[in-house]
Protein backbone atom coordinates (compact mmCIF):
# COMPACT_ATOMS: atom_id res chain seq x y z
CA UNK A 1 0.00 0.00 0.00
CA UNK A 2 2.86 2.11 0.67
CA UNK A 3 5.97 1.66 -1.44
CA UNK A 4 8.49 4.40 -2.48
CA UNK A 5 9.16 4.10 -6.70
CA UNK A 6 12.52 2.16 -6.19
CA UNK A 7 11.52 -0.51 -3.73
CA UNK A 8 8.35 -0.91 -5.81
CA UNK A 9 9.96 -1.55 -8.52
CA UNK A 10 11.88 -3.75 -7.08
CA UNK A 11 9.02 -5.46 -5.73
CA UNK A 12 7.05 -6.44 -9.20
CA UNK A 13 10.34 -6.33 -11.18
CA UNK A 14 12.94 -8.68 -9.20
CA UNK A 15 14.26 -11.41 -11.05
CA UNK A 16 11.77 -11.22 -13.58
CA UNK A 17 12.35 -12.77 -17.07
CA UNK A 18 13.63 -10.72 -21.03
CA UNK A 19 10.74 -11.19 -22.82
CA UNK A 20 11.15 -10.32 -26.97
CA UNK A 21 14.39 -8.40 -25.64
CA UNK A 22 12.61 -6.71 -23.58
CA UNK A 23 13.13 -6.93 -20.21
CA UNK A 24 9.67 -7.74 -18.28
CA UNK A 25 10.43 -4.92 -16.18
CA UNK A 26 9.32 -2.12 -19.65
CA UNK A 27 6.11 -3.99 -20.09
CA UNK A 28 4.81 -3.77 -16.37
CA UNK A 29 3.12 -0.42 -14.71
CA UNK A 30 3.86 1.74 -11.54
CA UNK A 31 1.66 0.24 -8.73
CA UNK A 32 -1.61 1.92 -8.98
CA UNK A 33 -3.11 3.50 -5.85
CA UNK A 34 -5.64 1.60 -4.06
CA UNK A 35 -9.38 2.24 -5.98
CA UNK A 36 -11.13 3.79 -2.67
CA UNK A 37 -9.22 5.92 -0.50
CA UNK A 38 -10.66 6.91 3.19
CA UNK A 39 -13.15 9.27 2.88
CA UNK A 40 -12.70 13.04 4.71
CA UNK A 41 -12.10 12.73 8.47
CA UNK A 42 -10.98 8.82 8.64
CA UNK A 43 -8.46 7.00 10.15
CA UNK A 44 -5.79 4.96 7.85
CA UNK A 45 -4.13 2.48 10.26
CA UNK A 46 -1.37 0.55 8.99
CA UNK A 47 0.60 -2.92 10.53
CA UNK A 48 3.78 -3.91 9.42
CA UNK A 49 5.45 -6.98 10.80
CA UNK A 50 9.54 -5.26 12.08
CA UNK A 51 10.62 -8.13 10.06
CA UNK A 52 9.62 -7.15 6.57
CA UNK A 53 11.40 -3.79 7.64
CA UNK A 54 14.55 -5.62 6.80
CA UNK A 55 13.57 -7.22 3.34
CA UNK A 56 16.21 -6.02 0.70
CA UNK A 57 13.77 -4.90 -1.97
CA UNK A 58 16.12 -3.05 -4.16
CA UNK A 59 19.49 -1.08 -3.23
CA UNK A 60 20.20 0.48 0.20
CA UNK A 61 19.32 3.56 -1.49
CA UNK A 62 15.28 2.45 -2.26
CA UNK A 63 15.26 0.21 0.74
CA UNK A 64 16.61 3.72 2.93
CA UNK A 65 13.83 5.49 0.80
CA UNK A 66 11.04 2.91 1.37
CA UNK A 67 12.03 3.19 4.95
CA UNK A 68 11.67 7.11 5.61
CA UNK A 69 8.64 6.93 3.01
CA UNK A 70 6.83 4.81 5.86
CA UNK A 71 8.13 7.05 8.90
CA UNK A 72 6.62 10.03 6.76
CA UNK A 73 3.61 8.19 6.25
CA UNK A 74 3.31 7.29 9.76
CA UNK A 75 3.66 11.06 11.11
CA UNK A 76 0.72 11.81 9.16
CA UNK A 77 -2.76 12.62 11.35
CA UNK A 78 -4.89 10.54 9.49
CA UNK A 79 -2.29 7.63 9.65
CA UNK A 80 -2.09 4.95 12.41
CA UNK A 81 1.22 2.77 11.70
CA UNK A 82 1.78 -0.05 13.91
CA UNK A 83 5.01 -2.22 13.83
CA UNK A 84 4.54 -5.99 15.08
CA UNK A 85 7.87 -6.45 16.96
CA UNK A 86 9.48 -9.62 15.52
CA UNK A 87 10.43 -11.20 19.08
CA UNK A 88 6.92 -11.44 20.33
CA UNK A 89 6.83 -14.63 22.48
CA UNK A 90 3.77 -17.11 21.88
CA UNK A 91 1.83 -15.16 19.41
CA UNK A 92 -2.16 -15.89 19.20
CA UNK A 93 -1.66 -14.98 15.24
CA UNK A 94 0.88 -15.20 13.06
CA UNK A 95 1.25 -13.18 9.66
CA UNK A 96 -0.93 -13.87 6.88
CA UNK A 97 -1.15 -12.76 3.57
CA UNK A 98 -1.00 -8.94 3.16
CA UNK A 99 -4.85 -7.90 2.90
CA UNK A 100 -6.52 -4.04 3.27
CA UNK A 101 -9.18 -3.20 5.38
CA UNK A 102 -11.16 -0.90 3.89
CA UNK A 103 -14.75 -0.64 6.01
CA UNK A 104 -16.62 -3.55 7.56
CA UNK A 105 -18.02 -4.51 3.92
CA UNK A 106 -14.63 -4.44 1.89
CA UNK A 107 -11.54 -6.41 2.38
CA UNK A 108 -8.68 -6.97 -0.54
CA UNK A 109 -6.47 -9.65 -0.22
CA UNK A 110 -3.06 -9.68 -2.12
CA UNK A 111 -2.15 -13.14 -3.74
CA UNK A 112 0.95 -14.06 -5.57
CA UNK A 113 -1.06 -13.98 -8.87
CA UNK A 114 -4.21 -11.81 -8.11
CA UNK A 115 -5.79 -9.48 -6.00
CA UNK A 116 -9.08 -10.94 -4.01
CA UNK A 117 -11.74 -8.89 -3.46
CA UNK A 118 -13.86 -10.19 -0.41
CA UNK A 119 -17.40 -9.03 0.35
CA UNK A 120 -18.88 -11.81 2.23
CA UNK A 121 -19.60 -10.08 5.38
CA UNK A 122 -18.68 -13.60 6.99
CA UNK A 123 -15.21 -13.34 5.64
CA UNK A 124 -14.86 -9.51 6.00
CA UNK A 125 -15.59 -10.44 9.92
CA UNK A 126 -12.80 -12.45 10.02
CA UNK A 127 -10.33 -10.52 8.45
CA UNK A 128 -11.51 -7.75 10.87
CA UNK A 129 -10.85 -9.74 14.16
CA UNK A 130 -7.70 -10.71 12.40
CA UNK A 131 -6.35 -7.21 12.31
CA UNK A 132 -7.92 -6.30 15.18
CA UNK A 133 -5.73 -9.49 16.99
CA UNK A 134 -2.74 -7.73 14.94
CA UNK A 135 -3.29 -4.26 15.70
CA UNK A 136 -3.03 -5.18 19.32
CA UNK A 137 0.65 -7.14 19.21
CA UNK A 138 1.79 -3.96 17.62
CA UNK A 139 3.69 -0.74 18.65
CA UNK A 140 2.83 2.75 17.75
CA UNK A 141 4.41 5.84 18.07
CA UNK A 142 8.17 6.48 19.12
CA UNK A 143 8.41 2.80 19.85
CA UNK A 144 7.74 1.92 15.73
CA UNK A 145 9.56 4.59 14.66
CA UNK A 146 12.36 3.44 16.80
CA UNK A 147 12.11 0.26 14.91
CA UNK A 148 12.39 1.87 11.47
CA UNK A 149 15.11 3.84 12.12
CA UNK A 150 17.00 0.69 13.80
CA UNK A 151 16.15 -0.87 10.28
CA UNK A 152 18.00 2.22 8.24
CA UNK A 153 20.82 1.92 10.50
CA UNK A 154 21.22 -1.69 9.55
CA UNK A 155 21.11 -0.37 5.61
């Protein structure tokens, strides 16, 4: 949901195949923004796991971007970041596959090959306890950001 240009490109681009000569990387687009954004006077609230905060997507130079691109992000009013420490003892939940809250009727789930669109408001209730479960291992303030910047020092 949040990537800086050079670690998303990274991101879709890594390792992919030439195709024609080409490589892959011309024929694929910029991630798009999501397709509904929080209306006026909402929350965005973000959870990372500390771990992916050391994935080498890219150079130190996009990974160092991606990095201060989140602690921006996470300064904002509107924005809620949360950082799962990674040395949680006996977690209820452990990470699943990245997936967007939007309200209690809209969920997106990202897939290796697709993006999944859930509206059952069966499913939408579980991937609301699920964050909610999250949202409570994580940290929040100067204790994430203190985690991000730990992760730029390791660049």
């Amino acid at each position: 949901m949040l990537c800086a240009r050079g670690s998303a490109r990274a991101k879709l681009l890594g390792g992919l195949p030439r195709t024609s000569g080409r490589p892959l990387a011309d024929l694929v687009r910029e991630p798009r923004p999501p397709r509904r954004h929080p209306a006026q006077g909402h929350r965005l609230a973000l959870l990372v796991e500390e771990s992916v905060l050391h994935y080498r997507l890219g150079d130190s130079a996009a990974m160092a971007a991606q990095l201060g691109y989140l602690l921006t992000a996470g300064a904002l009013p509107a924005v809620s970041l949360g950082v799962i420490p990674a040395d949680l003892p006996d977690r209820a939940i452990r990470p699943l596959e990245a997936f967007h809250v939007y309200d209690d009727t809209l969920v997106a789930v990202e897939l290796l090959t697709a993006r999944v669109t859930v509206t059952q408001p069966s499913e939408v209730a579980l991937y609301l306890r699920a964050f909610q479960q999250l949202r409570e291992l994580a940290v929040y303030g100067a204790d994430a950001r203190a985690l991000i910047l730990r992760a730029i020092e390791g660049l």
